[in-house]
N, C-alpha and C. Protein backbone atom coordinates (compact mmCIF):
# COMPACT_ATOMS: atom_id res chain seq x y z
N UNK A 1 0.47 22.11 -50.84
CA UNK A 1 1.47 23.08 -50.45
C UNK A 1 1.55 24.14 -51.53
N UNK A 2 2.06 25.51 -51.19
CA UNK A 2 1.94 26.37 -51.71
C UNK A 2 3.27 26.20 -52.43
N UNK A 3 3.85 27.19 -53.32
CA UNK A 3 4.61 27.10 -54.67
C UNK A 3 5.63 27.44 -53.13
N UNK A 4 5.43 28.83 -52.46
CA UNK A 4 6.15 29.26 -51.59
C UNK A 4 6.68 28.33 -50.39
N UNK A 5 5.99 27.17 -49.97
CA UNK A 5 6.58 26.44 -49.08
C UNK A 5 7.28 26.03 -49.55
N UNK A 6 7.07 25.08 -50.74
CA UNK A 6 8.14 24.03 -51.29
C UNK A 6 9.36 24.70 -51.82
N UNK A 7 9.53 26.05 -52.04
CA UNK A 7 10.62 26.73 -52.29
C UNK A 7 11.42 26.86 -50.99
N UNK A 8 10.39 27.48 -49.67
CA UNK A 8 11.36 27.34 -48.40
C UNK A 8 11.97 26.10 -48.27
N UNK A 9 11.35 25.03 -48.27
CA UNK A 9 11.70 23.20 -48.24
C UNK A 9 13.10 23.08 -48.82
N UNK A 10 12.38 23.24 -50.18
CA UNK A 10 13.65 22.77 -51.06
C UNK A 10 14.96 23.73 -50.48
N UNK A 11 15.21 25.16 -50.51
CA UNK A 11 16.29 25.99 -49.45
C UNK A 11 16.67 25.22 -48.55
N UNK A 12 15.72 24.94 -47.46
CA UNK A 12 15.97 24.42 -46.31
C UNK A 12 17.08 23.29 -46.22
N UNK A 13 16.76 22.29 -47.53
CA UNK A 13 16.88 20.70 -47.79
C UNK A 13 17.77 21.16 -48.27
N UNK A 14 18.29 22.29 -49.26
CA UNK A 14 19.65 22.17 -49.87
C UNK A 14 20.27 22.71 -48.82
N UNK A 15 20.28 23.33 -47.83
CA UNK A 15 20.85 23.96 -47.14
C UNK A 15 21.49 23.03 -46.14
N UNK A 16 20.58 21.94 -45.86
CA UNK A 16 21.58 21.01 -44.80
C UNK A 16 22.41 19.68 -45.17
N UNK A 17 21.72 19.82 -46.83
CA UNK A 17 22.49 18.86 -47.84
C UNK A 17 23.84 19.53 -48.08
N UNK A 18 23.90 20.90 -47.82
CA UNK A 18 25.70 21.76 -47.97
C UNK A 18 25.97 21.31 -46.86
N UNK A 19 25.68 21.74 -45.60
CA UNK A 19 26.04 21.20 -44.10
C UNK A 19 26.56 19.93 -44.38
N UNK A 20 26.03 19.30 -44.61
CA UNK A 20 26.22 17.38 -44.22
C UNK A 20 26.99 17.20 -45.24
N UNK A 21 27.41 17.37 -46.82
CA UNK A 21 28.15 17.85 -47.56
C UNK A 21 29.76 17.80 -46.80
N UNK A 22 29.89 19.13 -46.78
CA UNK A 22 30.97 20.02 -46.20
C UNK A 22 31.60 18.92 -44.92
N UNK A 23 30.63 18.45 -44.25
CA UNK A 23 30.88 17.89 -43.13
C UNK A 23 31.64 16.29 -43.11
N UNK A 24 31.05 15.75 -44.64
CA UNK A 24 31.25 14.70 -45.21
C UNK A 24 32.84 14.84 -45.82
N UNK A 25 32.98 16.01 -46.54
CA UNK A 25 34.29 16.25 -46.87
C UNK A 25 35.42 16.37 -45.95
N UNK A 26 35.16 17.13 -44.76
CA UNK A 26 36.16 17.32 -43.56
C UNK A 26 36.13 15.94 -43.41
N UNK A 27 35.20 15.02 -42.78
CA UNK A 27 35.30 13.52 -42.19
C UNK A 27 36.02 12.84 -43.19
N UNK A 28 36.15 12.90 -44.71
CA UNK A 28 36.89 12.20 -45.59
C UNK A 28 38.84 12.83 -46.08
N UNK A 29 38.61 14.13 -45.47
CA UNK A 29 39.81 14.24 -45.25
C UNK A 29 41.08 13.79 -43.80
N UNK A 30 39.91 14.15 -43.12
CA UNK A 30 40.50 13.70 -41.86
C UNK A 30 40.92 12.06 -42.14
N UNK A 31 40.00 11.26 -42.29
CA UNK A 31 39.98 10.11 -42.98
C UNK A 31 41.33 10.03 -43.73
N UNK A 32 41.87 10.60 -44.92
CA UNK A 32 42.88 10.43 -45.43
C UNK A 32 44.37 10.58 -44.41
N UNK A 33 44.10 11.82 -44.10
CA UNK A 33 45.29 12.07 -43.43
C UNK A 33 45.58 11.27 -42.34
N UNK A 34 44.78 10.63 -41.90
CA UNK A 34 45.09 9.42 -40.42
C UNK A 34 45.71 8.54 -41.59
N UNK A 35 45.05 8.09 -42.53
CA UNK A 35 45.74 6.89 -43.07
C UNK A 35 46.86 6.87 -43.74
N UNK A 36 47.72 8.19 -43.82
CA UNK A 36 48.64 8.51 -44.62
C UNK A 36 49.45 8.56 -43.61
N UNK A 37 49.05 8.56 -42.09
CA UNK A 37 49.97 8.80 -40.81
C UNK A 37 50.07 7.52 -40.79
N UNK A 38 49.20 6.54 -40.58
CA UNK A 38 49.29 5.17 -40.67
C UNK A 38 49.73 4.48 -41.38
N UNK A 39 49.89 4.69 -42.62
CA UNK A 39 50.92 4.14 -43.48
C UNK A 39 52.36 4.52 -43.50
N UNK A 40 52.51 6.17 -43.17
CA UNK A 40 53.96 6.18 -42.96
C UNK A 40 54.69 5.50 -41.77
N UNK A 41 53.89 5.11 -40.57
CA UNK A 41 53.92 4.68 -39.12
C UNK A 41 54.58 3.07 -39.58
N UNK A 42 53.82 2.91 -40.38
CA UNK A 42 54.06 1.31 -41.54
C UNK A 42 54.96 1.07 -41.77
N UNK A 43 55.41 2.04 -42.50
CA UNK A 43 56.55 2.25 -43.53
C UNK A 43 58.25 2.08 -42.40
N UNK A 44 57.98 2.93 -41.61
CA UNK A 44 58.86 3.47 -40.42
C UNK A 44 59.07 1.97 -39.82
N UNK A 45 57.98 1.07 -39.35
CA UNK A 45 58.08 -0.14 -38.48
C UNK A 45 58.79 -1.21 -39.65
N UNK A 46 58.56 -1.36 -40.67
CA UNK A 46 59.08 -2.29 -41.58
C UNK A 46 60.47 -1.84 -42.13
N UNK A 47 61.01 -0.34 -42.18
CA UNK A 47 62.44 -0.60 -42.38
C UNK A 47 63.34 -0.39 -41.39
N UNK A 48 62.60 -0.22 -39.83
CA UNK A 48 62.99 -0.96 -38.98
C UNK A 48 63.52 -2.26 -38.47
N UNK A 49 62.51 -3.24 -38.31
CA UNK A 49 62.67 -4.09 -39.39
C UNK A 49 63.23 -4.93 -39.64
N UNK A 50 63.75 -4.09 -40.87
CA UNK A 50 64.67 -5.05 -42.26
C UNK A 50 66.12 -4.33 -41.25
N UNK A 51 66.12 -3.34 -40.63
CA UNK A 51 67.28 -2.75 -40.26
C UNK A 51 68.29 -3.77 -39.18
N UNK A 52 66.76 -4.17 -38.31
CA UNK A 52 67.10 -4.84 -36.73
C UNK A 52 67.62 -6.32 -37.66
N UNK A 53 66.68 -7.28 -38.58
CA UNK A 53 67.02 -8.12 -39.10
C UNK A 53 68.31 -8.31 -40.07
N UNK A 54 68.88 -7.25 -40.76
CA UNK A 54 70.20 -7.01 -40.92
C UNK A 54 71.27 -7.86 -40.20
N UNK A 55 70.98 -6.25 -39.03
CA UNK A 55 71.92 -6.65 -38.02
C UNK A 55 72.30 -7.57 -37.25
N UNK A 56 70.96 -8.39 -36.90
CA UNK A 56 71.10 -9.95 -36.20
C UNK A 56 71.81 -10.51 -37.28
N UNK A 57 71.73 -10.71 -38.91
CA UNK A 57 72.21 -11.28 -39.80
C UNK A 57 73.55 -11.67 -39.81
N UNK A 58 74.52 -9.72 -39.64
CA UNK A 58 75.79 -9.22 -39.55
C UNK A 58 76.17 -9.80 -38.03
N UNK A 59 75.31 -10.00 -36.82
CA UNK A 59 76.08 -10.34 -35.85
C UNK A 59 76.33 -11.90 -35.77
N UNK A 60 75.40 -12.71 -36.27
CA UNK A 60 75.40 -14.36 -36.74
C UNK A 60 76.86 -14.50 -37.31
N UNK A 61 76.88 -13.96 -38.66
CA UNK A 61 77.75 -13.73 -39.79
C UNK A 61 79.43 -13.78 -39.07
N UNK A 62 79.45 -12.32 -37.77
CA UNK A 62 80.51 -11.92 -37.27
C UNK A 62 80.98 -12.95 -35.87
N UNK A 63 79.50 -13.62 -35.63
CA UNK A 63 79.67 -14.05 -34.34
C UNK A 63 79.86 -13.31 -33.13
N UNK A 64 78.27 -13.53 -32.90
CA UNK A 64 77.85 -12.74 -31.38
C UNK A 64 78.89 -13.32 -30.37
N UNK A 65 78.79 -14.57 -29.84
CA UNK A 65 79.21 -14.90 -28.57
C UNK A 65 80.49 -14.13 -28.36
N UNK A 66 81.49 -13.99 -29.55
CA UNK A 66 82.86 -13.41 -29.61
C UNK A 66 82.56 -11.69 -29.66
N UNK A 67 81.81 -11.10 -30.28
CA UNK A 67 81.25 -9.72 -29.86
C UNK A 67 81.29 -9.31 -28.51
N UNK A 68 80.49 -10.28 -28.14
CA UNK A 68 79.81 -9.75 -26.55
C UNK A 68 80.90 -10.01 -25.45
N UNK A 69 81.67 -11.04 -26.02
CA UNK A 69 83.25 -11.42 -25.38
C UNK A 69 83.79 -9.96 -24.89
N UNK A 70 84.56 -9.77 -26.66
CA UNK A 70 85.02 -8.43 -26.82
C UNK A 70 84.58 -7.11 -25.86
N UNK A 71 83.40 -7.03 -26.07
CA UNK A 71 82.61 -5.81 -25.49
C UNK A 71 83.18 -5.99 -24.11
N UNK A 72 82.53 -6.83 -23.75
CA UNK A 72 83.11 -7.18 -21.91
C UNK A 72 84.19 -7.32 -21.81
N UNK A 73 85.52 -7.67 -22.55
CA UNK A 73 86.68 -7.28 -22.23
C UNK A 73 87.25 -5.48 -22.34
N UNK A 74 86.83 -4.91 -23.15
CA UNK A 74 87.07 -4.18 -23.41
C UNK A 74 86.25 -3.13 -22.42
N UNK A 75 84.88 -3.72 -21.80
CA UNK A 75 84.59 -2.67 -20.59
C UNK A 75 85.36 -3.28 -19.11
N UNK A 76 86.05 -4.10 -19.16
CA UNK A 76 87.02 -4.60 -17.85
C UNK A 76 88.12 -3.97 -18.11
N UNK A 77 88.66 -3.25 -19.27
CA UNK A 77 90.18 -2.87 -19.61
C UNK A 77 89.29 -1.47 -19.31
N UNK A 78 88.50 -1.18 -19.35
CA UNK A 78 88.07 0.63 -19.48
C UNK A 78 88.05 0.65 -17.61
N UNK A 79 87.05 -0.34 -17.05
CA UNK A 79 87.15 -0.21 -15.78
C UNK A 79 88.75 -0.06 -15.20
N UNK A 80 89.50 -0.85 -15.52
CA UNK A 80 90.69 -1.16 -14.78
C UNK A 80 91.54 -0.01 -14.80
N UNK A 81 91.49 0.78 -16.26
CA UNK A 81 92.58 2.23 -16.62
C UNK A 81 91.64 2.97 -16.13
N UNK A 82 90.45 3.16 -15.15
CA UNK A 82 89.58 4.15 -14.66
C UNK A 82 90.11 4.06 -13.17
N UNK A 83 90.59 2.60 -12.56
CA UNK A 83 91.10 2.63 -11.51
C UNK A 83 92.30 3.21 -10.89
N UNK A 84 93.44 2.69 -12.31
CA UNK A 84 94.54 2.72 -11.90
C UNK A 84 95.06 4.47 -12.09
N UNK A 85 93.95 5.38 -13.06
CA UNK A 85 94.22 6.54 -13.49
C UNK A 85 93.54 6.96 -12.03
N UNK A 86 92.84 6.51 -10.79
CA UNK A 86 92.31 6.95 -9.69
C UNK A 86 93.31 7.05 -8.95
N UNK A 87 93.93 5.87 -8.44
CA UNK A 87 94.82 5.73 -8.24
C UNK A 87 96.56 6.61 -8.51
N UNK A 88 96.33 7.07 -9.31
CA UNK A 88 97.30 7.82 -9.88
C UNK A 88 97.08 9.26 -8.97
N UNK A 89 96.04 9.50 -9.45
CA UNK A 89 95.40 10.76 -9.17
C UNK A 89 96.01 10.67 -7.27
N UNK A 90 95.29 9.96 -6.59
CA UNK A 90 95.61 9.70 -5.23
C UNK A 90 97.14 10.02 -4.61
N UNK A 91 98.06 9.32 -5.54
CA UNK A 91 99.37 9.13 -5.31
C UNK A 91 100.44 10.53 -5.48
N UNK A 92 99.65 10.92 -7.01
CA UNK A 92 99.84 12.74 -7.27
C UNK A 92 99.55 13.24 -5.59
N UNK A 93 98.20 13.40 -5.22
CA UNK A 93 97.91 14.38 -4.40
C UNK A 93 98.50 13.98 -3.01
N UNK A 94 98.70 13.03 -2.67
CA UNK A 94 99.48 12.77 -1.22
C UNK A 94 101.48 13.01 -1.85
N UNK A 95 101.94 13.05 -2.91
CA UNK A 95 102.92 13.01 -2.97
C UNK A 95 103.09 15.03 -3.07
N UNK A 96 102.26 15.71 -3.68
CA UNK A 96 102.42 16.57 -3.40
C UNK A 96 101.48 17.41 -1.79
N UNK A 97 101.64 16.79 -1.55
CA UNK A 97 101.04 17.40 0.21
C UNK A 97 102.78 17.16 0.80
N UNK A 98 103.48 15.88 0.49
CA UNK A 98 105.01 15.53 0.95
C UNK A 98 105.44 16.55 0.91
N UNK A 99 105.68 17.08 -0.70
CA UNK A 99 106.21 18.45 -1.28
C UNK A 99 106.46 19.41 -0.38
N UNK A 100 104.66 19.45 -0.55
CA UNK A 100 104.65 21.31 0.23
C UNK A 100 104.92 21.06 1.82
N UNK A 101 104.89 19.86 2.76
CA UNK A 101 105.22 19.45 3.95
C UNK A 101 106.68 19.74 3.67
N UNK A 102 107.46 19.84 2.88
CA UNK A 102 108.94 19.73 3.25
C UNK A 102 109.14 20.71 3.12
N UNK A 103 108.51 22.16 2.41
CA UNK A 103 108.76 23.64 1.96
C UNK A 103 108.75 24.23 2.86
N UNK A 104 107.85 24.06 3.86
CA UNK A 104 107.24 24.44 4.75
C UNK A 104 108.74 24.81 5.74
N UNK A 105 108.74 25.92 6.83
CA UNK A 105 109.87 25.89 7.56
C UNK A 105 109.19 25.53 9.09
């Protein structure tokens, strides 16, 4: 080979050694940044977690069965003042229809 080929060669060869290079660097960043998503994804699920495990702790501690009691009494007292405020409402509007029935000449 001439002095001149092996100079094109060697160009050539460094030239796709930058390519594959460059290409190597993007793939090793990309590389990082997934795993830095993946570790915060980590991070996020485990003080989750410790958060959910807490709270089962605090409801043991407080006693669920009497919680969930509570809750359901307290949505039967919300139902019942949703009725009787319906009810109200009803009694308003037929008592004033009486009203204006008696204004009336």
């Amino acid at each position: 080979m001439t002095d001149g080929t092996e100079l094109r060669l060697a160009k050539m060869y460094r030239e796709e050694g930058d390519k594959l290079r460059e290409q190597a660097n993007a793939d090793l960043e990309a590389a990082r940044y997934e795993r830095g998503q993946a570790e915060h994804a980590k991070r996020l699920t485990e003080q989750m977690e410790r958060s959910i495990a807490a709270r089962e702790r605090k409801l043991k501690e407080l006693g669920e069965p009497e919680l969930v009691a509570r809750e359901q009494a307290a949505e039967a007292k919300l139902a019942e003042a949703q009725e009787l405020h319906s009810q109200y409402d009803k009694e308003k509007y037929a008592a004033l229809r009486v009203l204006t029935a008696e204004e009336r000449p």
